[in-house]
PDB file of N, CA and C in Angstrom:
ATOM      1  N   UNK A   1      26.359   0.218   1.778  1.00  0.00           N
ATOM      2  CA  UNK A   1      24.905   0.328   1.630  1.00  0.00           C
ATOM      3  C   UNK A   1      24.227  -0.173   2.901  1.00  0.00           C
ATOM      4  N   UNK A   2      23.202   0.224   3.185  1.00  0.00           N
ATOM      5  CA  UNK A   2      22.591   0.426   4.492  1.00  0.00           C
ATOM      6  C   UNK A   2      21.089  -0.802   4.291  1.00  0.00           C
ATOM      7  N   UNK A   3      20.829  -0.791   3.530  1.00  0.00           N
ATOM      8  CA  UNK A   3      19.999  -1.733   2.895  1.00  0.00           C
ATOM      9  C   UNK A   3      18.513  -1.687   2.680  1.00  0.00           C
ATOM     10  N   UNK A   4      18.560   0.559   2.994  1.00  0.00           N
ATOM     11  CA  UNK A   4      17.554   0.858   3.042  1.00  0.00           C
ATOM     12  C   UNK A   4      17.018   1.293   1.631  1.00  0.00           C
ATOM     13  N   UNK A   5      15.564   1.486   1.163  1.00  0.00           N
ATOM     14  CA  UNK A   5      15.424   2.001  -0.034  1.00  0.00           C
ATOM     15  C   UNK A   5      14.094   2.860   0.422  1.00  0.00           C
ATOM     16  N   UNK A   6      14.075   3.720  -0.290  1.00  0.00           N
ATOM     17  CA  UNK A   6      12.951   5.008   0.121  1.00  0.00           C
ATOM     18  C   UNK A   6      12.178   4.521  -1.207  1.00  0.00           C
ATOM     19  N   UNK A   7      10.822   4.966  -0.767  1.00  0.00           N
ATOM     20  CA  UNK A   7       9.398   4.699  -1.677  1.00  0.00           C
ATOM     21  C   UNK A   7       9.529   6.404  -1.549  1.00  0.00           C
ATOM     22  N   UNK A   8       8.551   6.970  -2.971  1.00  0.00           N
ATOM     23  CA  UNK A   8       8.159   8.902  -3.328  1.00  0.00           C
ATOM     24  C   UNK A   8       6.724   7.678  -2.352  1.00  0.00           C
ATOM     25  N   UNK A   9       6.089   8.572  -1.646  1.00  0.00           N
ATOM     26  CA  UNK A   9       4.192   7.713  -0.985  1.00  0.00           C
ATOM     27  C   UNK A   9       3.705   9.097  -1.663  1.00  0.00           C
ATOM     28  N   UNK A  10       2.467   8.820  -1.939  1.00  0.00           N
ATOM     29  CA  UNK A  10       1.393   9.834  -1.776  1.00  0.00           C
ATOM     30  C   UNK A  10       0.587   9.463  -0.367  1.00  0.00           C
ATOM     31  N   UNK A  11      -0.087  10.603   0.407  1.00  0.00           N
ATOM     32  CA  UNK A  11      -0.560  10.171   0.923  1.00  0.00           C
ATOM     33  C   UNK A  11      -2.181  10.121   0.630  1.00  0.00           C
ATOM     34  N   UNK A  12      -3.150   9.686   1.165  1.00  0.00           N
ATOM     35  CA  UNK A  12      -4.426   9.782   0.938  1.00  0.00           C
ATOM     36  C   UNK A  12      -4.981   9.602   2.563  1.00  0.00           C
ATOM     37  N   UNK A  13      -5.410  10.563   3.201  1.00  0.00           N
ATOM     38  CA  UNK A  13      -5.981  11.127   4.232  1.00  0.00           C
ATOM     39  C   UNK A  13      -7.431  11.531   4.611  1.00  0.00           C
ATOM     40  N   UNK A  14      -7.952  12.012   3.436  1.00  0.00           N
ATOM     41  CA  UNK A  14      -9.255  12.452   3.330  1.00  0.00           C
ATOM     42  C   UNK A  14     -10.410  11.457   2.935  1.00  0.00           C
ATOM     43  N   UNK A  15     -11.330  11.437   2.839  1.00  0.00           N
ATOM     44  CA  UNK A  15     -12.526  10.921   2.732  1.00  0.00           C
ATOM     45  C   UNK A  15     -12.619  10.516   1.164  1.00  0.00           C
ATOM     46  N   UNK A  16     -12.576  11.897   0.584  1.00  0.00           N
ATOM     47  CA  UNK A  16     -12.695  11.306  -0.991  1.00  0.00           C
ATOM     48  C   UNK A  16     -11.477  10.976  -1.374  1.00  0.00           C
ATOM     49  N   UNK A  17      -9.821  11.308  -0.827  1.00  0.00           N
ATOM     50  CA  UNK A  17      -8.589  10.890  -1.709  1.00  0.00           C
ATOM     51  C   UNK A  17      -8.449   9.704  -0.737  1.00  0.00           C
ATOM     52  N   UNK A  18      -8.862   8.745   0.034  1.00  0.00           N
ATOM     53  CA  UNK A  18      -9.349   7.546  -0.311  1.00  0.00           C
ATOM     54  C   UNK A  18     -10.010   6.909  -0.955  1.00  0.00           C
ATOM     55  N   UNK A  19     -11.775   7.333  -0.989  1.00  0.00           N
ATOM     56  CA  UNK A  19     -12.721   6.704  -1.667  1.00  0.00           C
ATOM     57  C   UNK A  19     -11.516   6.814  -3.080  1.00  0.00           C
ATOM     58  N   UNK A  20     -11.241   7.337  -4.104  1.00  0.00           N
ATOM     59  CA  UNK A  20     -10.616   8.031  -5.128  1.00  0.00           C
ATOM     60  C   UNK A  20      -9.478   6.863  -5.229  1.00  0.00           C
ATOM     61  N   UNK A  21      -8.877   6.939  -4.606  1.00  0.00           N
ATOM     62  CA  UNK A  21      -7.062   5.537  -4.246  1.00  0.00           C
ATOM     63  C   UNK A  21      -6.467   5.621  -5.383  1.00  0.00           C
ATOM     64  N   UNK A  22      -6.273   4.635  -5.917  1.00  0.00           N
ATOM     65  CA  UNK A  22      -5.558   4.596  -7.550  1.00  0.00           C
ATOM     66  C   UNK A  22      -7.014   4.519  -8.613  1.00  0.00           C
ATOM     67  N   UNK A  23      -7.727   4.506  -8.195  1.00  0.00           N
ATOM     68  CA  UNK A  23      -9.016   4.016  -9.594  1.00  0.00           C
ATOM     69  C   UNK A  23      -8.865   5.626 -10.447  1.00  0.00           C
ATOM     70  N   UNK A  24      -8.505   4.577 -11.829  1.00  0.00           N
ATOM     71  CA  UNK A  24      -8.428   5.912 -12.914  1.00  0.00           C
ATOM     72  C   UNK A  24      -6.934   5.921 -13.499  1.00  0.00           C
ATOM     73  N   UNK A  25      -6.105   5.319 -12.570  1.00  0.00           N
ATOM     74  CA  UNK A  25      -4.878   5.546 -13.420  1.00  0.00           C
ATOM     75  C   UNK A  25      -4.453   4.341 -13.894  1.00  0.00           C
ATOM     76  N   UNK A  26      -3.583   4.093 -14.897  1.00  0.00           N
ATOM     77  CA  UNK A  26      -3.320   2.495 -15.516  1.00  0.00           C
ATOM     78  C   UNK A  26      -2.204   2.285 -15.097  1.00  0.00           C
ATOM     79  N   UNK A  27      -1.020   2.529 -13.856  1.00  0.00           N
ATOM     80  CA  UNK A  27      -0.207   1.717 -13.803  1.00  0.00           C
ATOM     81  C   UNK A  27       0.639   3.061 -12.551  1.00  0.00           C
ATOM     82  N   UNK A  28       1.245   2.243 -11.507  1.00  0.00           N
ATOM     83  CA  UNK A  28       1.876   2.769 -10.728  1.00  0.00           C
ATOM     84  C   UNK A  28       3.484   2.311 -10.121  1.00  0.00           C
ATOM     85  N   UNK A  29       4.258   3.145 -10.645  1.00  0.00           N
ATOM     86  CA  UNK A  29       5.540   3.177 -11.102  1.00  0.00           C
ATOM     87  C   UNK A  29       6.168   2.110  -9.927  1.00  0.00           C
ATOM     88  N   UNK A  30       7.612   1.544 -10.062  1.00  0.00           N
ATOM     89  CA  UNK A  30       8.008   1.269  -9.626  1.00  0.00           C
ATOM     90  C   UNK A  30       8.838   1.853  -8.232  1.00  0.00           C
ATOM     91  N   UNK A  31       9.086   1.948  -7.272  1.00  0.00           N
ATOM     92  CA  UNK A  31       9.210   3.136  -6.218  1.00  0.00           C
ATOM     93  C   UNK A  31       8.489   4.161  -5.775  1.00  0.00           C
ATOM     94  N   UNK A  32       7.108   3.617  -6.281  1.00  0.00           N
ATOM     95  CA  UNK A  32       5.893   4.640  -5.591  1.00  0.00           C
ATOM     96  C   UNK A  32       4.910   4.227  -4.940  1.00  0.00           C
ATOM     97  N   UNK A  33       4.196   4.829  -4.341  1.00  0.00           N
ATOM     98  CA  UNK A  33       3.195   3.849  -3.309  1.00  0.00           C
ATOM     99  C   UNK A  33       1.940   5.225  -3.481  1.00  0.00           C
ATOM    100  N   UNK A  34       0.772   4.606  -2.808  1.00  0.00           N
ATOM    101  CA  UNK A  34      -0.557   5.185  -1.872  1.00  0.00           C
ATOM    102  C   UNK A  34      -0.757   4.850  -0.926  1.00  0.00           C
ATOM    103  N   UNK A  35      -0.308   5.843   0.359  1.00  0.00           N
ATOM    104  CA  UNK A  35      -0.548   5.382   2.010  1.00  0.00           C
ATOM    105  C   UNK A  35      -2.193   5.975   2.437  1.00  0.00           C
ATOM    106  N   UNK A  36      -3.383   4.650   2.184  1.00  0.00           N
ATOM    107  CA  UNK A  36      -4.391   5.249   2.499  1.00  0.00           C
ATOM    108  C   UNK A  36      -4.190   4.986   4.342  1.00  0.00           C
ATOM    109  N   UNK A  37      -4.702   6.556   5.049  1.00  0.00           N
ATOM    110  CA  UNK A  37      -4.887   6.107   6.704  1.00  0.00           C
ATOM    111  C   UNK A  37      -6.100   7.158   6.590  1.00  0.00           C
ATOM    112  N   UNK A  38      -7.068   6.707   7.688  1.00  0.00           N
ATOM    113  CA  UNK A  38      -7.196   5.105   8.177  1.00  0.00           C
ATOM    114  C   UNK A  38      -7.624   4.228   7.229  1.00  0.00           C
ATOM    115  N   UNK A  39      -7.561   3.121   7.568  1.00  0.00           N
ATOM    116  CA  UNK A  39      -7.803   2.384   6.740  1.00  0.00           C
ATOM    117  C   UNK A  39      -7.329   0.813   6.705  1.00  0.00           C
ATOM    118  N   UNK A  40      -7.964  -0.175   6.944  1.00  0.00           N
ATOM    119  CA  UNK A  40      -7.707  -1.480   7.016  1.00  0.00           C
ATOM    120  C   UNK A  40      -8.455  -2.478   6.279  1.00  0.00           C
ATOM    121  N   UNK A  41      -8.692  -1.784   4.981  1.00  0.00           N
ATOM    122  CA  UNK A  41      -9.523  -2.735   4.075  1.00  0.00           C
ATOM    123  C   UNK A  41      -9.450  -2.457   2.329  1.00  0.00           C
ATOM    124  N   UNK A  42      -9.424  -2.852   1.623  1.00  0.00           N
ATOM    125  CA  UNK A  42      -9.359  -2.235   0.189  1.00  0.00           C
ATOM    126  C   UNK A  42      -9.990  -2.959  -0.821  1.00  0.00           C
ATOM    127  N   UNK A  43     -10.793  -2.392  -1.637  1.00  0.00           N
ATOM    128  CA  UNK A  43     -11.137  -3.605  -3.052  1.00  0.00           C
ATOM    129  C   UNK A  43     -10.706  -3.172  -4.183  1.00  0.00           C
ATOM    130  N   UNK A  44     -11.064  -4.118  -5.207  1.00  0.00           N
ATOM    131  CA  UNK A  44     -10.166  -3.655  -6.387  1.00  0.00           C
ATOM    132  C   UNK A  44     -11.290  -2.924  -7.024  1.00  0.00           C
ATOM    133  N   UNK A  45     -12.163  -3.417  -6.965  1.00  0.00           N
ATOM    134  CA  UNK A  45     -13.175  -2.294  -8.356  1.00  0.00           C
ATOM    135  C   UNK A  45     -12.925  -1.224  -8.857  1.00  0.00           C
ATOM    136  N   UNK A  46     -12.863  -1.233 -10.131  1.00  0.00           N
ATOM    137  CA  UNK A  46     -12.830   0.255 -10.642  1.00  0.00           C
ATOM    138  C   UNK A  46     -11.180   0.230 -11.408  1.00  0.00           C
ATOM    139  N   UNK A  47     -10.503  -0.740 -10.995  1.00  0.00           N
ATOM    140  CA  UNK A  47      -8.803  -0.354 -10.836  1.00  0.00           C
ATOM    141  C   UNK A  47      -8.540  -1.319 -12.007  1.00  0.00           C
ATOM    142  N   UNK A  48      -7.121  -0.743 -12.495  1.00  0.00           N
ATOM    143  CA  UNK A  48      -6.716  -1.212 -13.892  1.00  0.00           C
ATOM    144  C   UNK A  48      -5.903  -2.147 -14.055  1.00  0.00           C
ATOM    145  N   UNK A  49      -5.210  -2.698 -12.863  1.00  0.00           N
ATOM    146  CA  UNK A  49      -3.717  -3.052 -12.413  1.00  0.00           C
ATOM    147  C   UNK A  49      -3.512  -3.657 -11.261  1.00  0.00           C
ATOM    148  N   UNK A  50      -2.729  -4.453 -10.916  1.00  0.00           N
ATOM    149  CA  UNK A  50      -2.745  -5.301  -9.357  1.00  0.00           C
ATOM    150  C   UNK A  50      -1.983  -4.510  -8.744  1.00  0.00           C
ATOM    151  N   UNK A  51      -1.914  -4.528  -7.304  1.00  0.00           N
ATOM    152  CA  UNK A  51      -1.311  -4.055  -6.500  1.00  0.00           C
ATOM    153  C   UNK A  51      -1.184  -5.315  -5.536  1.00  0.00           C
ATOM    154  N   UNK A  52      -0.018  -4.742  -4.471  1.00  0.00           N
ATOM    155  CA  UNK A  52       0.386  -5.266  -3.498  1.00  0.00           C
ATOM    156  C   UNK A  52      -0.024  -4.361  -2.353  1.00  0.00           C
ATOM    157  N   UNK A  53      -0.765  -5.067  -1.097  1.00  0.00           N
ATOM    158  CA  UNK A  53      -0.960  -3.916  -0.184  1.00  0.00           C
ATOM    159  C   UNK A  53      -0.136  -4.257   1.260  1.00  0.00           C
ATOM    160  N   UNK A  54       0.106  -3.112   1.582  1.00  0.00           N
ATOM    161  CA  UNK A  54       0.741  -3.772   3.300  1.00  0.00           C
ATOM    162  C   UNK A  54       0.452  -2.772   4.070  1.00  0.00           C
ATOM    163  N   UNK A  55      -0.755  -3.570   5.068  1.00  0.00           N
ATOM    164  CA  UNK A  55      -0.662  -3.143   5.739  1.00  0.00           C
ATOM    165  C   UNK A  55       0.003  -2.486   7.305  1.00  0.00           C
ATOM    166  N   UNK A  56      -0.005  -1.837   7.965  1.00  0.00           N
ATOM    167  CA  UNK A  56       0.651  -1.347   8.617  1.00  0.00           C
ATOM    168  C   UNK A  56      -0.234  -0.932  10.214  1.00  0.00           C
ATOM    169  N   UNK A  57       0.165  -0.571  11.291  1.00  0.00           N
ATOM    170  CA  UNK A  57       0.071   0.054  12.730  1.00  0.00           C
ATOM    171  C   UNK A  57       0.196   1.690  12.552  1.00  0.00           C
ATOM    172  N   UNK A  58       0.320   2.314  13.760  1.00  0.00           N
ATOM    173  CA  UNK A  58       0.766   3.542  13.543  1.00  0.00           C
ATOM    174  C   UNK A  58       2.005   3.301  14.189  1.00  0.00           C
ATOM    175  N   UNK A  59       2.636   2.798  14.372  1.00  0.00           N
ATOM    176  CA  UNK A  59       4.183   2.936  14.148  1.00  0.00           C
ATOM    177  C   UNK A  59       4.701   1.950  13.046  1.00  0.00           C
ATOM    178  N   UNK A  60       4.437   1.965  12.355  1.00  0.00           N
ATOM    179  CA  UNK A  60       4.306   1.378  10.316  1.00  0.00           C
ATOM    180  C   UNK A  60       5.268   0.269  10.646  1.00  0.00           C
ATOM    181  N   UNK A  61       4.719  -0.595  11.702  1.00  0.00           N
ATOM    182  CA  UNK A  61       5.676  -2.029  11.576  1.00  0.00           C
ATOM    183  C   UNK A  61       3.873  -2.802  10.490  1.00  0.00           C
ATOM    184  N   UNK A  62       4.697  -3.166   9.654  1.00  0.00           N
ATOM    185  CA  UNK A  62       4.114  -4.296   9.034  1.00  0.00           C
ATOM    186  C   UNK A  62       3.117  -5.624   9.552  1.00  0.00           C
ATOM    187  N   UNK A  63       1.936  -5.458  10.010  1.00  0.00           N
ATOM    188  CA  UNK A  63       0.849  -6.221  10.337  1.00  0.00           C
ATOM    189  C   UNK A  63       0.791  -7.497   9.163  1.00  0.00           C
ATOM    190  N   UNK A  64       0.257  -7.111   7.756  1.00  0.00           N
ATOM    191  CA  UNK A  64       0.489  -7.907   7.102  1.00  0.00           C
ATOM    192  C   UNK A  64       0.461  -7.869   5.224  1.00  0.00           C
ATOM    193  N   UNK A  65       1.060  -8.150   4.497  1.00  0.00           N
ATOM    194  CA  UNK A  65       1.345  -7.877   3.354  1.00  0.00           C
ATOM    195  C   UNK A  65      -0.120  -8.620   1.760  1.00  0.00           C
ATOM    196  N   UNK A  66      -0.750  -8.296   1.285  1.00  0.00           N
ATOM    197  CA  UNK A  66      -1.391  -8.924   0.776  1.00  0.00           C
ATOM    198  C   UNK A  66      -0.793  -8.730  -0.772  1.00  0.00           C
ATOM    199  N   UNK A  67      -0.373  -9.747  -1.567  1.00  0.00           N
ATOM    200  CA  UNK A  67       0.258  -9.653  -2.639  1.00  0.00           C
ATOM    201  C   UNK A  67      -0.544 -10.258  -4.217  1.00  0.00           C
ATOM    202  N   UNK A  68      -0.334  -8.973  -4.808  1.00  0.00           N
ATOM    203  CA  UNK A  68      -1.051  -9.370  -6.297  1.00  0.00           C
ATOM    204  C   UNK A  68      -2.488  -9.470  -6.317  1.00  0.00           C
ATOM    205  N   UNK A  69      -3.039  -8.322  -5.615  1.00  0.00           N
ATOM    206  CA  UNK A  69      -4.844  -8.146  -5.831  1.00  0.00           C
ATOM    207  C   UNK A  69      -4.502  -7.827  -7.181  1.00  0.00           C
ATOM    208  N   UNK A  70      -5.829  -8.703  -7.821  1.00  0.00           N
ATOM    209  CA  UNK A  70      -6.500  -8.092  -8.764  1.00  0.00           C
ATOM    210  C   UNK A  70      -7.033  -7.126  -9.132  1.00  0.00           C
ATOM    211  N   UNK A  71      -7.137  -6.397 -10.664  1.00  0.00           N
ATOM    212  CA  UNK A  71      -8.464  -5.504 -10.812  1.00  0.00           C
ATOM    213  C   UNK A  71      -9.799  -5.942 -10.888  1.00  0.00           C
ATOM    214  N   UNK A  72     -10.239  -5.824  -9.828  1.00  0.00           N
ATOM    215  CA  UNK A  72     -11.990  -5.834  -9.852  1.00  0.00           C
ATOM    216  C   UNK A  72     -12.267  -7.325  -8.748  1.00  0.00           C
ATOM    217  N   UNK A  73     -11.314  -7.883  -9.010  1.00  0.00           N
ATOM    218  CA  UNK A  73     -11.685  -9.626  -7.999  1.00  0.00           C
ATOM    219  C   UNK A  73     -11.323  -9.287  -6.897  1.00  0.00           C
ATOM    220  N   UNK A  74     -10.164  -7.964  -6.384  1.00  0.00           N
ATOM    221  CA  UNK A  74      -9.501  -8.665  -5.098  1.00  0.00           C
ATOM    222  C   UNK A  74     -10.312  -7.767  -4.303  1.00  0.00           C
ATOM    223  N   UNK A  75     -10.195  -8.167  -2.778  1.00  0.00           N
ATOM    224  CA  UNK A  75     -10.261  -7.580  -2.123  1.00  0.00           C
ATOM    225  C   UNK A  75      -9.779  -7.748  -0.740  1.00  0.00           C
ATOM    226  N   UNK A  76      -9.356  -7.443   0.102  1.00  0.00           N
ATOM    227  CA  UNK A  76      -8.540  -7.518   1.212  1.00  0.00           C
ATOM    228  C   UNK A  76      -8.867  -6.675   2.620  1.00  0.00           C
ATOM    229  N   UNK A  77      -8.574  -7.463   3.712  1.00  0.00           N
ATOM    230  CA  UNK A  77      -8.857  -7.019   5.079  1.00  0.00           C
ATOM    231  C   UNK A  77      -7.860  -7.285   6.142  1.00  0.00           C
ATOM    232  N   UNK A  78      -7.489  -6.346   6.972  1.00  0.00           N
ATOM    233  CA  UNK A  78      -6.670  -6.600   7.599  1.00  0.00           C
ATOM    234  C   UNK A  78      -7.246  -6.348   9.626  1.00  0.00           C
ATOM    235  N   UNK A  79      -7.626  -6.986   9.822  1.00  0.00           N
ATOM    236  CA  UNK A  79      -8.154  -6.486  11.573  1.00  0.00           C
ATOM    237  C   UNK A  79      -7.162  -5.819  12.474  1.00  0.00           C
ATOM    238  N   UNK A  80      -6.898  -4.656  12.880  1.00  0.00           N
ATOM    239  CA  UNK A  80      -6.472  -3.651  13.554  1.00  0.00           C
ATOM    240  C   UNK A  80      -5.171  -2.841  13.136  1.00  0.00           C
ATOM    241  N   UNK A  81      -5.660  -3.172  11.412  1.00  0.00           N
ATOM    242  CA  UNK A  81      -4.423  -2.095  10.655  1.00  0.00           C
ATOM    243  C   UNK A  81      -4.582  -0.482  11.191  1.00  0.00           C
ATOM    244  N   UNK A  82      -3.684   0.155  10.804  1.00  0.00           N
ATOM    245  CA  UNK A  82      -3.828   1.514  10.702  1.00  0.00           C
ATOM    246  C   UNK A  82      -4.146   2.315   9.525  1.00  0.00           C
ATOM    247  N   UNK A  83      -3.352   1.686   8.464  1.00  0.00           N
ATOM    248  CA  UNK A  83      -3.069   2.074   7.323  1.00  0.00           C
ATOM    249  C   UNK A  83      -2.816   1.195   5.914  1.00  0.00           C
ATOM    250  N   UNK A  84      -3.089   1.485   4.607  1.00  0.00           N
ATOM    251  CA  UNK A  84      -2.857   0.413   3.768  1.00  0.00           C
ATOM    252  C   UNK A  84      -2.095   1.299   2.217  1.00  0.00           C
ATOM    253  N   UNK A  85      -0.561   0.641   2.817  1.00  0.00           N
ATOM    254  CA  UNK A  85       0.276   1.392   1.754  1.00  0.00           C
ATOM    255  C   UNK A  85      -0.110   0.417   0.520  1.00  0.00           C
ATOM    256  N   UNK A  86      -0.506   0.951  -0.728  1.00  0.00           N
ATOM    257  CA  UNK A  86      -0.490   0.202  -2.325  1.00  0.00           C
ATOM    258  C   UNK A  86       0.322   0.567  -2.918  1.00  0.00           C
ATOM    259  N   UNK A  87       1.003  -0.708  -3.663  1.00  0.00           N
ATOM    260  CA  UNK A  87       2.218  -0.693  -4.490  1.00  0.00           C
ATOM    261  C   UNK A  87       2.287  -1.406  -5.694  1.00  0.00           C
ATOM    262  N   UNK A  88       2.653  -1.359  -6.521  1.00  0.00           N
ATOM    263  CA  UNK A  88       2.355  -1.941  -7.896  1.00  0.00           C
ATOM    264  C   UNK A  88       2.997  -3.395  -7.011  1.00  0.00           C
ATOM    265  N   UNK A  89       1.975  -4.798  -8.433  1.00  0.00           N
ATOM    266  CA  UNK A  89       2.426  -5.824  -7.630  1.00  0.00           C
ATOM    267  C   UNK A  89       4.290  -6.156  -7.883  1.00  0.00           C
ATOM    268  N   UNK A  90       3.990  -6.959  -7.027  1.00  0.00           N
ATOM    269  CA  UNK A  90       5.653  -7.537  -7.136  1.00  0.00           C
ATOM    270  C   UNK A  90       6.436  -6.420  -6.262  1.00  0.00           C
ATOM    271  N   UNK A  91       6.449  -5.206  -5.881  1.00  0.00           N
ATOM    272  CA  UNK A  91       7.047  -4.201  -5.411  1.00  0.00           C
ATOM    273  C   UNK A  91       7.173  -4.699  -4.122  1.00  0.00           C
ATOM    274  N   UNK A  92       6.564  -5.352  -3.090  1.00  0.00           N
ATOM    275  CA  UNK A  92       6.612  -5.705  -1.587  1.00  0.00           C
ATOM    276  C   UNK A  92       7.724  -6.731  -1.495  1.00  0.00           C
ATOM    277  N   UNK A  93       7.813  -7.626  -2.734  1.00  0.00           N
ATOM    278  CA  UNK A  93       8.574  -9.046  -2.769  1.00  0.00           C
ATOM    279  C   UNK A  93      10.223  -8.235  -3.238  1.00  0.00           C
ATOM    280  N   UNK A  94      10.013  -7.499  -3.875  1.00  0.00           N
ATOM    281  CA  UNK A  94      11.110  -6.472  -4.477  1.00  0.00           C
ATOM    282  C   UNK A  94      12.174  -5.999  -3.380  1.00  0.00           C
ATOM    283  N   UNK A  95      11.177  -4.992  -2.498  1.00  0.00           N
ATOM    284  CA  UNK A  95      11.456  -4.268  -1.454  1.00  0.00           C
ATOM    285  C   UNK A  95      11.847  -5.161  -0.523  1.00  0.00           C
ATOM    286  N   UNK A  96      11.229  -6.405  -0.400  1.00  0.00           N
ATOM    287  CA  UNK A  96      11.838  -6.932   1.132  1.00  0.00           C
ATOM    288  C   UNK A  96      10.596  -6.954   2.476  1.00  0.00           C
ATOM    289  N   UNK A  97       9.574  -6.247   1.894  1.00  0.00           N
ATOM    290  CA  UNK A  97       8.722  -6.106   2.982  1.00  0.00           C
ATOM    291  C   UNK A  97       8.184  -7.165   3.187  1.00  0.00           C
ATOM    292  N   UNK A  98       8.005  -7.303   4.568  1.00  0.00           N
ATOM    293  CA  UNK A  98       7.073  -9.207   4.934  1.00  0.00           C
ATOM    294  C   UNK A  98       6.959  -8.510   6.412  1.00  0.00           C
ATOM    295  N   UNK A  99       5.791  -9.382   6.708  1.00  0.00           N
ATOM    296  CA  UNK A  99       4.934  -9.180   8.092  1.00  0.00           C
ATOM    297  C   UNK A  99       6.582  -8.772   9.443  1.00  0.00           C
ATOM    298  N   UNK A 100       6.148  -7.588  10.008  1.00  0.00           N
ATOM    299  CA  UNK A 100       6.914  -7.668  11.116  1.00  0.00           C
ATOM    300  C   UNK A 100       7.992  -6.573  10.753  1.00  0.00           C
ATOM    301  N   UNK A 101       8.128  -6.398   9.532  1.00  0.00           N
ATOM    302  CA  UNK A 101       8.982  -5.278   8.986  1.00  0.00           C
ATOM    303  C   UNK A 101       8.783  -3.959   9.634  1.00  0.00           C
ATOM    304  N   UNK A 102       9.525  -2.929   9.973  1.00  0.00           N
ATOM    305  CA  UNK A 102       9.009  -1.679  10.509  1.00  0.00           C
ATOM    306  C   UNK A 102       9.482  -0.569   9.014  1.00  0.00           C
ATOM    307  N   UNK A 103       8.816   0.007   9.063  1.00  0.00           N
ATOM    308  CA  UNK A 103       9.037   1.080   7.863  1.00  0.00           C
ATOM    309  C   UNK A 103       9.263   2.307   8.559  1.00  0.00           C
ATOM    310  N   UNK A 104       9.650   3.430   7.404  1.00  0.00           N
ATOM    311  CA  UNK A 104      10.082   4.749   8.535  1.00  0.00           C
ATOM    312  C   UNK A 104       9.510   5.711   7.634  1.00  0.00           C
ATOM    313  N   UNK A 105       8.685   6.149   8.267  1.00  0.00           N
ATOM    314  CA  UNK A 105       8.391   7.886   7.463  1.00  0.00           C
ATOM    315  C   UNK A 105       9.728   8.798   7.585  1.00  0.00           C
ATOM    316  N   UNK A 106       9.851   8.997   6.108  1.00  0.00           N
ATOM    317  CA  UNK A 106      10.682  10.161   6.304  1.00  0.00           C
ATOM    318  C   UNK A 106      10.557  11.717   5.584  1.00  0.00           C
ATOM    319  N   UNK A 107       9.894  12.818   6.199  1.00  0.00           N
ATOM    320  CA  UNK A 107       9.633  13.422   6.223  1.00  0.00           C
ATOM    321  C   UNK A 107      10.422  14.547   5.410  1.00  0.00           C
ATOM    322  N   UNK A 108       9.719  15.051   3.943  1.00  0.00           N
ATOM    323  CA  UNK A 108      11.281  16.158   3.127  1.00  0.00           C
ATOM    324  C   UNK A 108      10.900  17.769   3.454  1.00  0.00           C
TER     325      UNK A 108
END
């Protein structure tokens, strides 16, 4: 074993499938994510469920990980992210991800 594990991402690119993110759904599986780009900021309002966010560069090394936002309390900022992958909570601590990590798009 290589010690890698692949996330399914959605991505969210656009204007409204950001504004949009997870608000509306009640729970996001284990091995799945939302890569909002651009993007270096997120709140919880609206949302049903905590997430874990990590942010990322554009070469997806790990800037910094924010773990267990709330629905509706959290909110989070990251200064010169690129991008902010969301993951159900506990999934970052799961995965292994922590500041400095590089991640890999892999393209199907």
């Amino acid at each position: 074993m290589d010690g890698r594990t692949e996330l399914q991402v959605e991505l969210a690119d656009s204007f409204l499938s950001r504004f949009r993110g997870l608000m509306g759904r009640s729970a996001l599986p284990a091995g799945q994510g939302l890569l909002l780009v651009p993007c270096n900021s997120v709140h919880m309002c609206f949302m049903r469920f905590s997430v874990d966010v990590v942010y990322i560069d554009r070469a997806y090394r790990v800037k910094k990980v924010a773990r267990g936002l709330r629905p509706w309390l959290g909110l989070s900022f990251c200064p010169g992210a690129w991008g902010a992958l969301e993951l159900a909570a506990g999934e970052a601590e799961r995965l292994g991800i922590e500041k400095g990590s590089l991640l890999r798009r892999c393209d199907v």
